[in-house]
PDB file of N, CA and C in Angstrom:
ATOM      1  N   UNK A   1       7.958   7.738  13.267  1.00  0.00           N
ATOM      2  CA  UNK A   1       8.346   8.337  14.528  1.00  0.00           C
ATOM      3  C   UNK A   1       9.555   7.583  15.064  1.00  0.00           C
ATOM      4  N   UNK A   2      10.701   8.492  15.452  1.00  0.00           N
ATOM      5  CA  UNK A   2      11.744   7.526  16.170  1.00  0.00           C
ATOM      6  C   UNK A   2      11.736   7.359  17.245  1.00  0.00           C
ATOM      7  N   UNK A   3      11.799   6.027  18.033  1.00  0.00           N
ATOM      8  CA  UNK A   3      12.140   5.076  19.155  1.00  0.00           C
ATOM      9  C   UNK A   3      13.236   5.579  20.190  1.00  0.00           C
ATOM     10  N   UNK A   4      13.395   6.322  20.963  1.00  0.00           N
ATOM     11  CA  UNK A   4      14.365   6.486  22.026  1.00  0.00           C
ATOM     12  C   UNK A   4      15.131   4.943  22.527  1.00  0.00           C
ATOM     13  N   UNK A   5      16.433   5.591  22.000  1.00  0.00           N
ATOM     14  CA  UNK A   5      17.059   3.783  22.613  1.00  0.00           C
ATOM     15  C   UNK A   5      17.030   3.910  24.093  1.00  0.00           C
ATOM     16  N   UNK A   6      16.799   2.143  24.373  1.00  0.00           N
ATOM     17  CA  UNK A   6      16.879   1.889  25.331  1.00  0.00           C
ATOM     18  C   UNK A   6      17.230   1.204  26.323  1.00  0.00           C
ATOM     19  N   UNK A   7      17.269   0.778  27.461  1.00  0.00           N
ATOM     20  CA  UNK A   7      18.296   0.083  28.224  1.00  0.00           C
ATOM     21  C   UNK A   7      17.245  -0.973  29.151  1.00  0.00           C
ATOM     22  N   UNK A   8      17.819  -2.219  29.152  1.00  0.00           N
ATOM     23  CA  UNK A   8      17.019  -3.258  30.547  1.00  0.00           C
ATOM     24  C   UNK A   8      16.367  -2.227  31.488  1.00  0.00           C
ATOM     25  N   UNK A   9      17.254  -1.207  31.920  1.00  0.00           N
ATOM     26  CA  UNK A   9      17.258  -0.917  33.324  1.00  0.00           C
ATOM     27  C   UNK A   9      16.352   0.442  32.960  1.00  0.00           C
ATOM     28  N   UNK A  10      16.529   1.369  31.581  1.00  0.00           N
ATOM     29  CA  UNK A  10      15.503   2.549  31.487  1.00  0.00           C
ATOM     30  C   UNK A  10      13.925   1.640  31.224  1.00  0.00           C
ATOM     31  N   UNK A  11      14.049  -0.008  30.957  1.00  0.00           N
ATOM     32  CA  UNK A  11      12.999  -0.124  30.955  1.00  0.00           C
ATOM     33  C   UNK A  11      11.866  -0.494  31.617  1.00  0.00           C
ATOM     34  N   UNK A  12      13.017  -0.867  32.983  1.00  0.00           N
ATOM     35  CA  UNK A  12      12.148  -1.873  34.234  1.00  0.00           C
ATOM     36  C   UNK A  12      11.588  -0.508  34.735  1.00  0.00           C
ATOM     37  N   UNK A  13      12.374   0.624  34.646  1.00  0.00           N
ATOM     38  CA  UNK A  13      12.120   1.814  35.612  1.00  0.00           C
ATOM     39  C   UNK A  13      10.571   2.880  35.065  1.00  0.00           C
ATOM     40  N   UNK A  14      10.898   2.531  33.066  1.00  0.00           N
ATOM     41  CA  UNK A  14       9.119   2.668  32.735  1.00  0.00           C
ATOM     42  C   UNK A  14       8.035   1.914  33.376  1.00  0.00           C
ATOM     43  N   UNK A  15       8.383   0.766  33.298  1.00  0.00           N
ATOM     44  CA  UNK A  15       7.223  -0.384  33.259  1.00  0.00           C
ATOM     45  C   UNK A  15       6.820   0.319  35.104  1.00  0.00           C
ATOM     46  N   UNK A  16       8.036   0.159  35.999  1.00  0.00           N
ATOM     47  CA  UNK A  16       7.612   0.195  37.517  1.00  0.00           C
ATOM     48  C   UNK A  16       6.949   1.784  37.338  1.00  0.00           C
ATOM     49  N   UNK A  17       7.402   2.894  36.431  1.00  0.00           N
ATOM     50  CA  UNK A  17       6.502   4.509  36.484  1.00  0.00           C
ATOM     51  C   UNK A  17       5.176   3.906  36.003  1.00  0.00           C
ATOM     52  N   UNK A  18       4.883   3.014  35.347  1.00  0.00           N
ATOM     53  CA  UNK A  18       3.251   2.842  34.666  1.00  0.00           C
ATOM     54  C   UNK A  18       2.700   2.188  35.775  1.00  0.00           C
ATOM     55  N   UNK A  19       3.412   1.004  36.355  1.00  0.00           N
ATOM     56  CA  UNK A  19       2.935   0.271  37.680  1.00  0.00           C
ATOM     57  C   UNK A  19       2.087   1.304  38.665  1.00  0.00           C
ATOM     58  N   UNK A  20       2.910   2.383  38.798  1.00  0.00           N
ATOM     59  CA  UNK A  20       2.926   3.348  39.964  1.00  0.00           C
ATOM     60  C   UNK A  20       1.645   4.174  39.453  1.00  0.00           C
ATOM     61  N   UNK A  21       1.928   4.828  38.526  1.00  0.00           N
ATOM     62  CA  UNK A  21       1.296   5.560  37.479  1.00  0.00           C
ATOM     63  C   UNK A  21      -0.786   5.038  37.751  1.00  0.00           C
ATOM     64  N   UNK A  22      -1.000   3.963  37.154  1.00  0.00           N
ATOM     65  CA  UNK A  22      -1.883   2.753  37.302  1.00  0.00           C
ATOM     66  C   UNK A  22      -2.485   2.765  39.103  1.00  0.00           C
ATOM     67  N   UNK A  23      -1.916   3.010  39.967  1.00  0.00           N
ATOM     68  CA  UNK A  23      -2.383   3.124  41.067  1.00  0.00           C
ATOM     69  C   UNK A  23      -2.731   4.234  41.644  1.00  0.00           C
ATOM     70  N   UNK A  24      -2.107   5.382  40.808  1.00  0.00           N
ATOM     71  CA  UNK A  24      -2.380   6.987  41.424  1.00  0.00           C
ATOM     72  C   UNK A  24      -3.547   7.289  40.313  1.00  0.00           C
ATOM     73  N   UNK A  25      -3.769   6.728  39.454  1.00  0.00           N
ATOM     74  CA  UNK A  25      -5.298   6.867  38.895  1.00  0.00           C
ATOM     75  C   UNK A  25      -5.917   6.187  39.566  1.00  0.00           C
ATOM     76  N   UNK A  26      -5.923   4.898  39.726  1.00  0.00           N
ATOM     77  CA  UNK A  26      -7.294   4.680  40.923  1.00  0.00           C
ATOM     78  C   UNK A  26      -7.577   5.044  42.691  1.00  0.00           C
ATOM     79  N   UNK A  27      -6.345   5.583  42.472  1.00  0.00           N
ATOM     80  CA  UNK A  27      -6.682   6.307  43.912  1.00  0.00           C
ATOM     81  C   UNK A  27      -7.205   7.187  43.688  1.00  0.00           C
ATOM     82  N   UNK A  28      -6.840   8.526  42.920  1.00  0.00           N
ATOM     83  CA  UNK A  28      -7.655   9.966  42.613  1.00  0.00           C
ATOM     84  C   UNK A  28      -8.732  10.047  41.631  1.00  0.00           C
ATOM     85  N   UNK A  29      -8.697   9.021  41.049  1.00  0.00           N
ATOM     86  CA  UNK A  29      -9.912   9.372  39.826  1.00  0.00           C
ATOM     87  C   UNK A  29      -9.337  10.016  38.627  1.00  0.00           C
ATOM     88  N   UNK A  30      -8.025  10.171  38.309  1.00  0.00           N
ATOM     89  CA  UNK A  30      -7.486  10.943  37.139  1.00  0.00           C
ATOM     90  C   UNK A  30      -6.379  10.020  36.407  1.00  0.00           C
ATOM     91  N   UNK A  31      -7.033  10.204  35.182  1.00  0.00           N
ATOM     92  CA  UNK A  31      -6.427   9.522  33.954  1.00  0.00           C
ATOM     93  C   UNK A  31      -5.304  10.649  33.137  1.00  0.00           C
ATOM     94  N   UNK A  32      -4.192   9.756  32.458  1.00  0.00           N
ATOM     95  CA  UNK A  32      -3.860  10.463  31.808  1.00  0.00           C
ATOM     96  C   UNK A  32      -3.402   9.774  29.994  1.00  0.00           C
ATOM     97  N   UNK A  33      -4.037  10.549  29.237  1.00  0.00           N
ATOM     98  CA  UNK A  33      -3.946  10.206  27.965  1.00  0.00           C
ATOM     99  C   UNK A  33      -2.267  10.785  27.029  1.00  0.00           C
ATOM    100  N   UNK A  34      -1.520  10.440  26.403  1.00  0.00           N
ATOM    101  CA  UNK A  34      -0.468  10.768  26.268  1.00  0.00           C
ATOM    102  C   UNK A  34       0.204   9.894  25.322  1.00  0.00           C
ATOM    103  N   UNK A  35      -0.044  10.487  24.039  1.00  0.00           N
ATOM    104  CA  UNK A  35       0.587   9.807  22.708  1.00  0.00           C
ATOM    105  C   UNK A  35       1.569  10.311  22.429  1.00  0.00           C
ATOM    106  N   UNK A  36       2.780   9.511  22.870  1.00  0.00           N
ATOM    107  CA  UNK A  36       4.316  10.798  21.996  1.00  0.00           C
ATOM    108  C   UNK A  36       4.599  11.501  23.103  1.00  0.00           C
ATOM    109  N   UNK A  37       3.992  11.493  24.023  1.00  0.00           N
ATOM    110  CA  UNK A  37       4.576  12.583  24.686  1.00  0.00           C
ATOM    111  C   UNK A  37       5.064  12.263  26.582  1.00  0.00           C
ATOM    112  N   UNK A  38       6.134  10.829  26.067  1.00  0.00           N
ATOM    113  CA  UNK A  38       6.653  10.257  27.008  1.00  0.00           C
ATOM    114  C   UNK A  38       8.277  10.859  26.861  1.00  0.00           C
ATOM    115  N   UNK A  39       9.137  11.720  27.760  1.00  0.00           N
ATOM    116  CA  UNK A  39      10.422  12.398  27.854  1.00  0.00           C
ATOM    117  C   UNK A  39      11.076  10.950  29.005  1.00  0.00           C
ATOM    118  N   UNK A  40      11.833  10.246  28.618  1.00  0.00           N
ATOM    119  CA  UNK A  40      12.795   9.247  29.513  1.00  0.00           C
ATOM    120  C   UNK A  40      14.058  10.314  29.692  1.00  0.00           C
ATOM    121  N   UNK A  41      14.512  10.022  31.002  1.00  0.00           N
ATOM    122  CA  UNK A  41      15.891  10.606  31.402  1.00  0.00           C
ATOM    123  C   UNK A  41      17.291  10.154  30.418  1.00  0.00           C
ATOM    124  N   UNK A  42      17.883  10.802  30.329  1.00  0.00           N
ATOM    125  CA  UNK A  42      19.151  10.542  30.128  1.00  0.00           C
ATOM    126  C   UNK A  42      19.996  10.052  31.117  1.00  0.00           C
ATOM    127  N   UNK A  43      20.117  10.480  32.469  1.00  0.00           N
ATOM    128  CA  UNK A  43      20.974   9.954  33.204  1.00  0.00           C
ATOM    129  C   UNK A  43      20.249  10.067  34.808  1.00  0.00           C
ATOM    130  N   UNK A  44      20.516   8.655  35.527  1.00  0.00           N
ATOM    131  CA  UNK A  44      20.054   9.077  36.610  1.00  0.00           C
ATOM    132  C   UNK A  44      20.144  10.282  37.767  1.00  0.00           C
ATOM    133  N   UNK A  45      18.753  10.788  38.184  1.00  0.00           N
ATOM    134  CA  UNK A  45      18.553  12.005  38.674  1.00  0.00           C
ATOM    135  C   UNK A  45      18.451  13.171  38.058  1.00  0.00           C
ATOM    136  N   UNK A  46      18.450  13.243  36.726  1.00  0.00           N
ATOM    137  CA  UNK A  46      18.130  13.616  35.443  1.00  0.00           C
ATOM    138  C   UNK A  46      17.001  15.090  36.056  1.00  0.00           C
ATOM    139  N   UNK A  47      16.420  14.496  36.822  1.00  0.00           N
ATOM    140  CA  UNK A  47      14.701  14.723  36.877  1.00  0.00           C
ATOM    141  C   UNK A  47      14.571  15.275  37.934  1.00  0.00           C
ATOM    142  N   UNK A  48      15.641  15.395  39.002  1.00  0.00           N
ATOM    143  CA  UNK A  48      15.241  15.603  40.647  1.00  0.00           C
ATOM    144  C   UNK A  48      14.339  16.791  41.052  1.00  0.00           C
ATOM    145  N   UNK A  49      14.708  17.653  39.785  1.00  0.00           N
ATOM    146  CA  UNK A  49      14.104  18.893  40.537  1.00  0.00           C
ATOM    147  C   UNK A  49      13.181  19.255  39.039  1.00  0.00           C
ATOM    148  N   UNK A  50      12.399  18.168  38.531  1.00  0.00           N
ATOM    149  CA  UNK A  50      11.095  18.715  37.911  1.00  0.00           C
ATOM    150  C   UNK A  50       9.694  19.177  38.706  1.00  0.00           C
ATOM    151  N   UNK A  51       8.988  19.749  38.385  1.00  0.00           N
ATOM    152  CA  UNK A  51       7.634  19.867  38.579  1.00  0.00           C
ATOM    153  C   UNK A  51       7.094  19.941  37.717  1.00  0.00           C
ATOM    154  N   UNK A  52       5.332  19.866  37.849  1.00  0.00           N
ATOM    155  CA  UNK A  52       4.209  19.754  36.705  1.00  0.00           C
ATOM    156  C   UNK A  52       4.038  21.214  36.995  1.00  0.00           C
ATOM    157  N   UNK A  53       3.350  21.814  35.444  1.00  0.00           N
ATOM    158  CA  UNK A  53       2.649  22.946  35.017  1.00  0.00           C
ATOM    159  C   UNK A  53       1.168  22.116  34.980  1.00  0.00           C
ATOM    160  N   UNK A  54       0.482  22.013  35.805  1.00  0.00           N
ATOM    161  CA  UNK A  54      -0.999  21.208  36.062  1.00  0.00           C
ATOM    162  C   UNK A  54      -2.283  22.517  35.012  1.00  0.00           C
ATOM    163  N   UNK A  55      -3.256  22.556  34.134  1.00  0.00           N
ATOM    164  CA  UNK A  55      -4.180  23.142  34.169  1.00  0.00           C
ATOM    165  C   UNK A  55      -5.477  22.739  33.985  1.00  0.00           C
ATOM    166  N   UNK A  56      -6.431  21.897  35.157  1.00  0.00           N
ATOM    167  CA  UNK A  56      -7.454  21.976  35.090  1.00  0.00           C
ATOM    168  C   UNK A  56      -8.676  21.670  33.836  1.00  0.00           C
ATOM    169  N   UNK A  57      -8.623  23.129  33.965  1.00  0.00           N
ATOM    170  CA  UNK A  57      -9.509  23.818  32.786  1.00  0.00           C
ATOM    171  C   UNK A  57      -9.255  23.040  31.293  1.00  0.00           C
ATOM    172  N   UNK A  58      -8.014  23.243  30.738  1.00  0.00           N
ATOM    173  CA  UNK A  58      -7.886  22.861  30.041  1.00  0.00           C
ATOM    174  C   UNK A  58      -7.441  21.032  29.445  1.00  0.00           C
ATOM    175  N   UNK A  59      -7.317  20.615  30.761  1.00  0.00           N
ATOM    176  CA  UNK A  59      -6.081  19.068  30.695  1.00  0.00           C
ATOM    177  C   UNK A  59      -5.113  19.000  30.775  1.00  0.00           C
ATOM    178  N   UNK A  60      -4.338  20.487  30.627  1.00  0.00           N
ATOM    179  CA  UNK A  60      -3.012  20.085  30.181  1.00  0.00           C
ATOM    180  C   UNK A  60      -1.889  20.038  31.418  1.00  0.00           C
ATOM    181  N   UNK A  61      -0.986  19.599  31.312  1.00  0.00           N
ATOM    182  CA  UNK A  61      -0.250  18.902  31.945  1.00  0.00           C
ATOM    183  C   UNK A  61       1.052  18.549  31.047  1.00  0.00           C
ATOM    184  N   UNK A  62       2.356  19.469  32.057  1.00  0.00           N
ATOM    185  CA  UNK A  62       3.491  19.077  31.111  1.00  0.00           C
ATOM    186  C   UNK A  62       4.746  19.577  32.238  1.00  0.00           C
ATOM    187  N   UNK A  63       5.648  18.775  32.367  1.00  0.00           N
ATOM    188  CA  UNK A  63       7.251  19.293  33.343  1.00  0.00           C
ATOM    189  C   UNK A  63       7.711  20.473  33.179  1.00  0.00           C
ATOM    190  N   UNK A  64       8.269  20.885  33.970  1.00  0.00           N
ATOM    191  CA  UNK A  64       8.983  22.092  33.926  1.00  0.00           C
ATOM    192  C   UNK A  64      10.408  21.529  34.268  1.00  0.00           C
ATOM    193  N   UNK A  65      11.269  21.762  34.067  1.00  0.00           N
ATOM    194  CA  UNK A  65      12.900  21.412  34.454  1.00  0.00           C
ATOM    195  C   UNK A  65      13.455  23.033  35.126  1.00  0.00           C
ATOM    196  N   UNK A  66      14.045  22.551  36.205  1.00  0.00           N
ATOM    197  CA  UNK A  66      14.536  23.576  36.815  1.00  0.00           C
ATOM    198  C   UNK A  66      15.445  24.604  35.889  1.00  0.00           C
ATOM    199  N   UNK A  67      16.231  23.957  34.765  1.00  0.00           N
ATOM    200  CA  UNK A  67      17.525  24.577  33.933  1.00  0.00           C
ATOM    201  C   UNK A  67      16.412  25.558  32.905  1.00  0.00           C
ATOM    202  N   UNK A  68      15.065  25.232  32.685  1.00  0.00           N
ATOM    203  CA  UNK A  68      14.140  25.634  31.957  1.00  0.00           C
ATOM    204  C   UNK A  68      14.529  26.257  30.371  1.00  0.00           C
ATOM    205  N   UNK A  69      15.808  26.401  30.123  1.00  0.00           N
ATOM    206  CA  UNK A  69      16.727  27.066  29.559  1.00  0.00           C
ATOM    207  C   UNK A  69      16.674  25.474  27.920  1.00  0.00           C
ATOM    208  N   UNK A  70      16.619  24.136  28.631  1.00  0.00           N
ATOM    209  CA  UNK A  70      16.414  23.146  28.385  1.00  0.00           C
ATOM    210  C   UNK A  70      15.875  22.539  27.167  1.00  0.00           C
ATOM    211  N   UNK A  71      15.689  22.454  25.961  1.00  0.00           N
ATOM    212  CA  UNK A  71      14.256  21.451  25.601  1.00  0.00           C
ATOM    213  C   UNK A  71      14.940  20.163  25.003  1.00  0.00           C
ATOM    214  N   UNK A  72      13.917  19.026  25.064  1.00  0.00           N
ATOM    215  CA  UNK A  72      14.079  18.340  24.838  1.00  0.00           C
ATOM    216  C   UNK A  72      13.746  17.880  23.195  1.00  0.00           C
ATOM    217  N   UNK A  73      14.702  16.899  22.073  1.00  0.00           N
ATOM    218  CA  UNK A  73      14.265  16.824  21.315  1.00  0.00           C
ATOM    219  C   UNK A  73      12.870  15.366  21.486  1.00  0.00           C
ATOM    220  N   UNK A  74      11.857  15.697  20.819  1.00  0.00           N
ATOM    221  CA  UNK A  74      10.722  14.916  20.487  1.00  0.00           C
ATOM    222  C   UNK A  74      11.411  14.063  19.676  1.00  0.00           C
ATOM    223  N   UNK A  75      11.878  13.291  18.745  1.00  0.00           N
ATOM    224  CA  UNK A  75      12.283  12.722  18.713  1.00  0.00           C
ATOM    225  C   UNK A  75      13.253  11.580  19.203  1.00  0.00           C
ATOM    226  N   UNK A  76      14.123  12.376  20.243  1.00  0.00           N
ATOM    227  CA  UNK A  76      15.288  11.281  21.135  1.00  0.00           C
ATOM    228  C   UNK A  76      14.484  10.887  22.008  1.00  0.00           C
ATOM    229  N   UNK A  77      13.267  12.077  22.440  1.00  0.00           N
ATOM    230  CA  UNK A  77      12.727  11.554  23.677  1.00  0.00           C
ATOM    231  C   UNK A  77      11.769  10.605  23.657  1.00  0.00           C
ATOM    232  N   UNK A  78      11.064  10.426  23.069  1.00  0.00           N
ATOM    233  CA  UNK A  78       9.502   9.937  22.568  1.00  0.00           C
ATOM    234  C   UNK A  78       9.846   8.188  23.205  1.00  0.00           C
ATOM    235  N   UNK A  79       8.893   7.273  23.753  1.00  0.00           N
ATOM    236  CA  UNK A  79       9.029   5.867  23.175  1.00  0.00           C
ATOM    237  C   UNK A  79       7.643   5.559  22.884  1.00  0.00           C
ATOM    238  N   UNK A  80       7.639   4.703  21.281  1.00  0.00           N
ATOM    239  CA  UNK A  80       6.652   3.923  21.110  1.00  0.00           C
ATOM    240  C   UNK A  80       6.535   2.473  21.799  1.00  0.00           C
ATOM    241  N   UNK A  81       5.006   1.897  22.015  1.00  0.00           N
ATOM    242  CA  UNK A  81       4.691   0.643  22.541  1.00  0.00           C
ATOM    243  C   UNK A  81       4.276   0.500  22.132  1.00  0.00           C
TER     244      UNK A  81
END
């Protein structure tokens, strides 16, 4: 699997989303499981106008990008830890 390169600064800004991440599960009670299927920005504000496709029922859970027109490659995007 390939490694999305990365930068000091794309990485303080993971570590502080897991920080954050880590506290909105123990506030609500909801976990999220997610192998591979971490998308990092390309450029700041990248992201401003995402939302979640949330479903319940099923678990699933995945962004929508406003340009929707969009996809991202799984590969550039992905990071392993």
């Amino acid at each position: 699997m390939a490694v999305a390169p990365t930068s000091p600064q794309l990485e303080a800004n993971y570590d502080q989303f897991i920080a954050e991440l880590t506290a909105l599960t123990r506030k609500y009670g909801v976990a999220i499981q997610s192998v591979g299927g971490v998308i990092l920005a390309d450029a700041p504000g990248e992201f401003r106008n995402v939302t979640y496709r949330a479903d319940i029922s099923s678990g699933d859970l995945y962004p929508e990008f406003a340009d929707n027109c969009r996809t991202r490659s799984a590969s550039k995007t992905r990071r392993s830890t």
